[in-house]
Protein backbone atom coordinates (compact mmCIF):
# COMPACT_ATOMS: atom_id res chain seq x y z
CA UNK A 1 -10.04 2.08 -15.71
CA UNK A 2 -6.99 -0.12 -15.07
CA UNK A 3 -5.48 -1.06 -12.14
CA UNK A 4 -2.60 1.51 -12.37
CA UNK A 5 -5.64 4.38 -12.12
CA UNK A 6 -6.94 2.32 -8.12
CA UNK A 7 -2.90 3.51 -7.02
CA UNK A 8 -4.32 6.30 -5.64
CA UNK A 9 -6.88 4.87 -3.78
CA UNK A 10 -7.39 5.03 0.04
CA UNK A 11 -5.81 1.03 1.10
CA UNK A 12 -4.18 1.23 -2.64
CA UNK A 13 -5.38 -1.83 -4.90
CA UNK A 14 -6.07 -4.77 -3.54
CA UNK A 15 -3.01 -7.67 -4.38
CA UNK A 16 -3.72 -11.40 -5.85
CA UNK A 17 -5.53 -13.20 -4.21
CA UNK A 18 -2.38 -14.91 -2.92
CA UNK A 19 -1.17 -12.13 -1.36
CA UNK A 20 -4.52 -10.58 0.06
CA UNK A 21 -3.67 -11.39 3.57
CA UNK A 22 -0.53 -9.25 3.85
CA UNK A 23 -2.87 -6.52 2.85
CA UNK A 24 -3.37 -4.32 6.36
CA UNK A 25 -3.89 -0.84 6.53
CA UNK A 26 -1.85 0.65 9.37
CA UNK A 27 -1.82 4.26 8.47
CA UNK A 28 -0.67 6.02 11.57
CA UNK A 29 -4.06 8.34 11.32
CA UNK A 30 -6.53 5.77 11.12
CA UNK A 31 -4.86 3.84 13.85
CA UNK A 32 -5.39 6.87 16.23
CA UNK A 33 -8.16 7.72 15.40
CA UNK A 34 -9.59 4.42 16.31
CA UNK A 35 -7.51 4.42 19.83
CA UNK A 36 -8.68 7.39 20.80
CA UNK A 37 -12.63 6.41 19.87
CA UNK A 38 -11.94 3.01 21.42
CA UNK A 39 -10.53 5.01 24.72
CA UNK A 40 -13.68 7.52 25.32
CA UNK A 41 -16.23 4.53 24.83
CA UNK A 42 -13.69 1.90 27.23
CA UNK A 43 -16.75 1.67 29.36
CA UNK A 44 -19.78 1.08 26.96
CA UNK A 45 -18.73 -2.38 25.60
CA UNK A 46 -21.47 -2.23 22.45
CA UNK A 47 -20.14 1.16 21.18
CA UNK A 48 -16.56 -0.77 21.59
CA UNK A 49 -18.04 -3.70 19.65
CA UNK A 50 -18.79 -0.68 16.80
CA UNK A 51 -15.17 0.96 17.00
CA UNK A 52 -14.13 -3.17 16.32
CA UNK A 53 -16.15 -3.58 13.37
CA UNK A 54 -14.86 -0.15 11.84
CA UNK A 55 -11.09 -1.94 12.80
CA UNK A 56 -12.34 -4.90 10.52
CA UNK A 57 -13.43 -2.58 7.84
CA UNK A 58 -11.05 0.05 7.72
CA UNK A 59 -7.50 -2.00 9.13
CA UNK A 60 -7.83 -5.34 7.92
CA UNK A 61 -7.38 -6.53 3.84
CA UNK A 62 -10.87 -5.85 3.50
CA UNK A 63 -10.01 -2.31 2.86
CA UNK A 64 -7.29 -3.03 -0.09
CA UNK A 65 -9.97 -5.75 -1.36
CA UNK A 66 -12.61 -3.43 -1.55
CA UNK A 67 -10.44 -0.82 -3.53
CA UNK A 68 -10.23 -3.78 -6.44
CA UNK A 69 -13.87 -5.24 -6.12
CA UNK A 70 -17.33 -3.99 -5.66
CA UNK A 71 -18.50 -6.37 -3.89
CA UNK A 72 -15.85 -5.78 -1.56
CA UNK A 73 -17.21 -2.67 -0.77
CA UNK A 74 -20.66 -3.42 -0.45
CA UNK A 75 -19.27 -5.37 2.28
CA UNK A 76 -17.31 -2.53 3.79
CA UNK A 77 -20.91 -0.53 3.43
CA UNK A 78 -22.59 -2.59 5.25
CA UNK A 79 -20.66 -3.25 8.07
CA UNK A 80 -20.17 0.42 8.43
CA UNK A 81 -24.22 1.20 8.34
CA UNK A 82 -25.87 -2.04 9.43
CA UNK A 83 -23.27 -3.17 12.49
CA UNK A 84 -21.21 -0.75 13.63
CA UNK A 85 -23.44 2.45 13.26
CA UNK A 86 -26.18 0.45 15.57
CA UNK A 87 -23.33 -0.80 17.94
CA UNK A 88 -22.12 3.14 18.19
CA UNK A 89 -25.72 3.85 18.80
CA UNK A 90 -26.75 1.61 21.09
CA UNK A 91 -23.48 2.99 23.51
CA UNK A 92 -24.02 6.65 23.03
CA UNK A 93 -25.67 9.13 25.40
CA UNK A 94 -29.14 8.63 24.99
CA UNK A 95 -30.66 12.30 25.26
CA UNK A 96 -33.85 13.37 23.62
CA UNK A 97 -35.60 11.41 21.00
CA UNK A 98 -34.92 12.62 17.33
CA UNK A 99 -37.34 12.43 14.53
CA UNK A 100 -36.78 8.64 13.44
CA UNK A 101 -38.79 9.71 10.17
CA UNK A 102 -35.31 12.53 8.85
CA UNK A 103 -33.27 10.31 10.42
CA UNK A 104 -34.52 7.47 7.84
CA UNK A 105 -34.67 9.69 4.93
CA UNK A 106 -31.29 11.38 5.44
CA UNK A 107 -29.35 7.55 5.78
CA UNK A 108 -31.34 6.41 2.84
CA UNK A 109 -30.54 9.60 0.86
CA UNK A 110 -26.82 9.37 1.96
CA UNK A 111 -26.60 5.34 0.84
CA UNK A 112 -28.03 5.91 -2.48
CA UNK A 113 -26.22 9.30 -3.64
CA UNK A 114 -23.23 7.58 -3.02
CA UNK A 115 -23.82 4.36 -5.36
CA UNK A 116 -24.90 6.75 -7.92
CA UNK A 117 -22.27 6.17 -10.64
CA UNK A 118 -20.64 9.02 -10.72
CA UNK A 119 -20.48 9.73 -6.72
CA UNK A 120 -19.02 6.43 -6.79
CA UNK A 121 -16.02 6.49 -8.95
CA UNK A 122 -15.46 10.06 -7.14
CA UNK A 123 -15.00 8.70 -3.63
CA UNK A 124 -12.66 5.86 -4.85
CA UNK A 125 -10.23 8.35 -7.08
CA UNK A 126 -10.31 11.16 -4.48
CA UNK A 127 -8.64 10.33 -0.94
CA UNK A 128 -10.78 13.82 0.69
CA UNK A 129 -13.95 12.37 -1.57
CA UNK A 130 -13.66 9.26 0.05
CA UNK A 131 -13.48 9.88 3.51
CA UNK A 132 -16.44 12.42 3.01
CA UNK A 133 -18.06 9.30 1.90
CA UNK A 134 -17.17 7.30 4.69
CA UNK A 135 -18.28 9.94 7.41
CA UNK A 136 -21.86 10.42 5.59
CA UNK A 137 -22.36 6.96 5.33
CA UNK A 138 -21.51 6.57 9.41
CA UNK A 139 -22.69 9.65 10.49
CA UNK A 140 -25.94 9.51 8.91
CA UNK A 141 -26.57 5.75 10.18
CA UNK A 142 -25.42 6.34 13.80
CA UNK A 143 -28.37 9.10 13.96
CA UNK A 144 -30.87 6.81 12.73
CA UNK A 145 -29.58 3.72 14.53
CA UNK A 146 -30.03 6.53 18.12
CA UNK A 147 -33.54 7.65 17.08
CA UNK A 148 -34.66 4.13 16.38
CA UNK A 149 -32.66 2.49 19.87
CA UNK A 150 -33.68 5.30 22.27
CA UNK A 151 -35.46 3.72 24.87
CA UNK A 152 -38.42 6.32 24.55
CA UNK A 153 -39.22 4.87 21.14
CA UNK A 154 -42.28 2.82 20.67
CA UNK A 155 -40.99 -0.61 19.67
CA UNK A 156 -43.78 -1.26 16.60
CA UNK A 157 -42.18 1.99 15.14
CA UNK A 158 -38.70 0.97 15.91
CA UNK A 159 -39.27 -2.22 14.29
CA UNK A 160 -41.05 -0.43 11.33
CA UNK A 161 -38.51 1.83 10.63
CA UNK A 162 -35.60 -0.93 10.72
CA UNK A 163 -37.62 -2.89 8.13
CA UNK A 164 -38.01 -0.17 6.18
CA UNK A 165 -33.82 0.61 6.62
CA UNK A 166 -33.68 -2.72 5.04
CA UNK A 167 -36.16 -2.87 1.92
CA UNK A 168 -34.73 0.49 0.53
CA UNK A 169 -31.30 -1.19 0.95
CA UNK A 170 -32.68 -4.11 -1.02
CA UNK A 171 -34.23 -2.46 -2.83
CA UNK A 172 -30.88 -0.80 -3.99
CA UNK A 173 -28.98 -4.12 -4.29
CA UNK A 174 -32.19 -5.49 -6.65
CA UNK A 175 -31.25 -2.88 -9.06
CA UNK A 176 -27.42 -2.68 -8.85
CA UNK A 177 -28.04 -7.09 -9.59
CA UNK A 178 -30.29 -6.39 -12.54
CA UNK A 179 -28.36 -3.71 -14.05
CA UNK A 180 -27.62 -5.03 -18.02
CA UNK A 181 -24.32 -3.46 -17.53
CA UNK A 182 -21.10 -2.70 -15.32
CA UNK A 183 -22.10 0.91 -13.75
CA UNK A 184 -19.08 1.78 -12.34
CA UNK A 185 -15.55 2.65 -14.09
CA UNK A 186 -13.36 2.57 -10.88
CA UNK A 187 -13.99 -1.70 -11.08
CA UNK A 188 -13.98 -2.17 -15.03
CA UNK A 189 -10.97 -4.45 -14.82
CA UNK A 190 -10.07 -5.11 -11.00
CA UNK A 191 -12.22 -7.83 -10.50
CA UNK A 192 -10.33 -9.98 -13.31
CA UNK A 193 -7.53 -10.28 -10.86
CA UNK A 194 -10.26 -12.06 -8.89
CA UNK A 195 -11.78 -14.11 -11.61
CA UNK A 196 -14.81 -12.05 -12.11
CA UNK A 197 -16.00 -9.33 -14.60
CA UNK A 198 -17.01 -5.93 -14.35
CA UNK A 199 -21.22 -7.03 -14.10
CA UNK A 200 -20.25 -10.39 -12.19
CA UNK A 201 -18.65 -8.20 -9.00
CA UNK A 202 -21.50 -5.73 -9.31
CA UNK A 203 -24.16 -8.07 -9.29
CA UNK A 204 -22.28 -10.23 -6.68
CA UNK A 205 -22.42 -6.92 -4.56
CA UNK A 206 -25.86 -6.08 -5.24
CA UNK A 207 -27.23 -9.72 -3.87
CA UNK A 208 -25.29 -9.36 -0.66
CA UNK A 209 -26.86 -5.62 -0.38
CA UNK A 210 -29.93 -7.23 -1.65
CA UNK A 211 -30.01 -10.85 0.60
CA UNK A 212 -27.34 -11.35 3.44
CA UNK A 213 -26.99 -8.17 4.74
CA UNK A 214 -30.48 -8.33 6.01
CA UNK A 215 -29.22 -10.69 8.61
CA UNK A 216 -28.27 -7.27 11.11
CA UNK A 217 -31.48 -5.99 10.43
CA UNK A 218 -33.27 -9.12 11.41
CA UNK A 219 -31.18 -9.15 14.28
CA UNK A 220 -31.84 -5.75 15.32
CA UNK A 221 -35.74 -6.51 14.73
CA UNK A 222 -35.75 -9.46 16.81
CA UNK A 223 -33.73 -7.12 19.95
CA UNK A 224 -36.44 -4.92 19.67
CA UNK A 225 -39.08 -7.03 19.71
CA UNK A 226 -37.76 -8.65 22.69
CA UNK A 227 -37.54 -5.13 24.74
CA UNK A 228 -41.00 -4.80 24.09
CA UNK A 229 -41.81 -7.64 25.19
CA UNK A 230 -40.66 -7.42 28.17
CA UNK A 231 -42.04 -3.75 28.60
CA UNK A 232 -45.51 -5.39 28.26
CA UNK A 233 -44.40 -7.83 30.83
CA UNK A 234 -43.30 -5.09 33.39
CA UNK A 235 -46.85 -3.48 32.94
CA UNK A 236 -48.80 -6.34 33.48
């Protein structure tokens, strides 16, 4: 697929690298859309943290870069399901607890249908596709992120199920790095702008899937651990 075909793309292709930084999305949508989520959470400063990080994903030249490159959008991924689902969570209403264990299972089954080849190149050719893919991929972490963050959850579980959030991500980015070949056709020749080929991007994409995005989940482990902590400190 050329880059004439990634014209049609939500952000539009990304430039050269020189001109990258000109690169912001201000559709008039998006923009308030984001207000008016930034305005009902004014008072919960992590769940305004979250509407931030989907500003960084969604406004900034990370969007046009991750039109062009995979990696780019494994990026974009993981900032959507790994920082600012958990930042949403964490400021939401806290309710009743949900099962953490369909809560895992729908986010996992949501992340992987959508690197499936052909989802894939979908999403990126298909404006409606795409934000379908966007809203899954949020929606689905903000209820596990909830379930596993509601105070009334055990904090071994909580801490169980966030590990597990991260292996089958790694899991996921150990394959997409070992594929033999270039899986998807929406980045066949993008990356060249960028100096890379087809297999480079994807398996640069797959190792941060596969290594540095585990740095939320470690940081979400190590939160947890420390609320428990301190629960066995109130009870002794």
């Amino acid at each position: 697929m050329d880059l004439a075909a990634l014209q049609g793309i939500y952000c539009g292709p990304a430039p050269d690298p020189a001109g990258l930084w000109s690169r912001w999305n201000l559709d008039p949508a998006l923009l308030a859309a984001l207000s008016l989520m930034a305005v009902s959470v004014r008072r919960k400063p992590m769940a305004l943290s979250g509407v931030a990080v989907l500003a960084v994903a969604f406004v900034s030249p990370l969007c046009a870069l991750s039109a062009a490159l995979f990696s780019a959008r494994v990026v974009h991924h993981v900032l959507l399901v790994a920082v600012a689902a958990p930042l949403l969570a964490a400021g939401m209403a806290k309710g009743t607890a949900r099962s953490t264990v369909l809560a895992f299972v729908a986010a996992t089954a949501v992340l992987w249908l959508w690197h499936l080849p052909a989802a894939y190149d979908l999403a990126l050719g298909n404006i409606a596709v795409y934000w379908l893919m966007q809203a899954s991929l949020l929606g689905t972490a903000v209820a596990f992120w909830a379930s596993v963050l509601h105070p009334a959850q055990p904090p071994h579980l909580a801490i169980m199920a966030t590990l597990g959030a991260f292996v089958q991500m790694a899991l996921l980015g150990a394959l997409l790095t070992f594929a033999p070949e270039g899986l998807y056709a929406i980045h066949t020749t993008a990356p060249m702008a960028f100096g890379l080929s087809q297999l480079a991007d994807q398996q640069l994409g797959g190792l941060i899937m596969w290594i540095p995005a585990g740095l939320p989940f470690l940081v979400i482990i190590g939160l947890i651990g420390r609320r428990g902590w301190r629960r066995l400190g109130a009870l002794a």
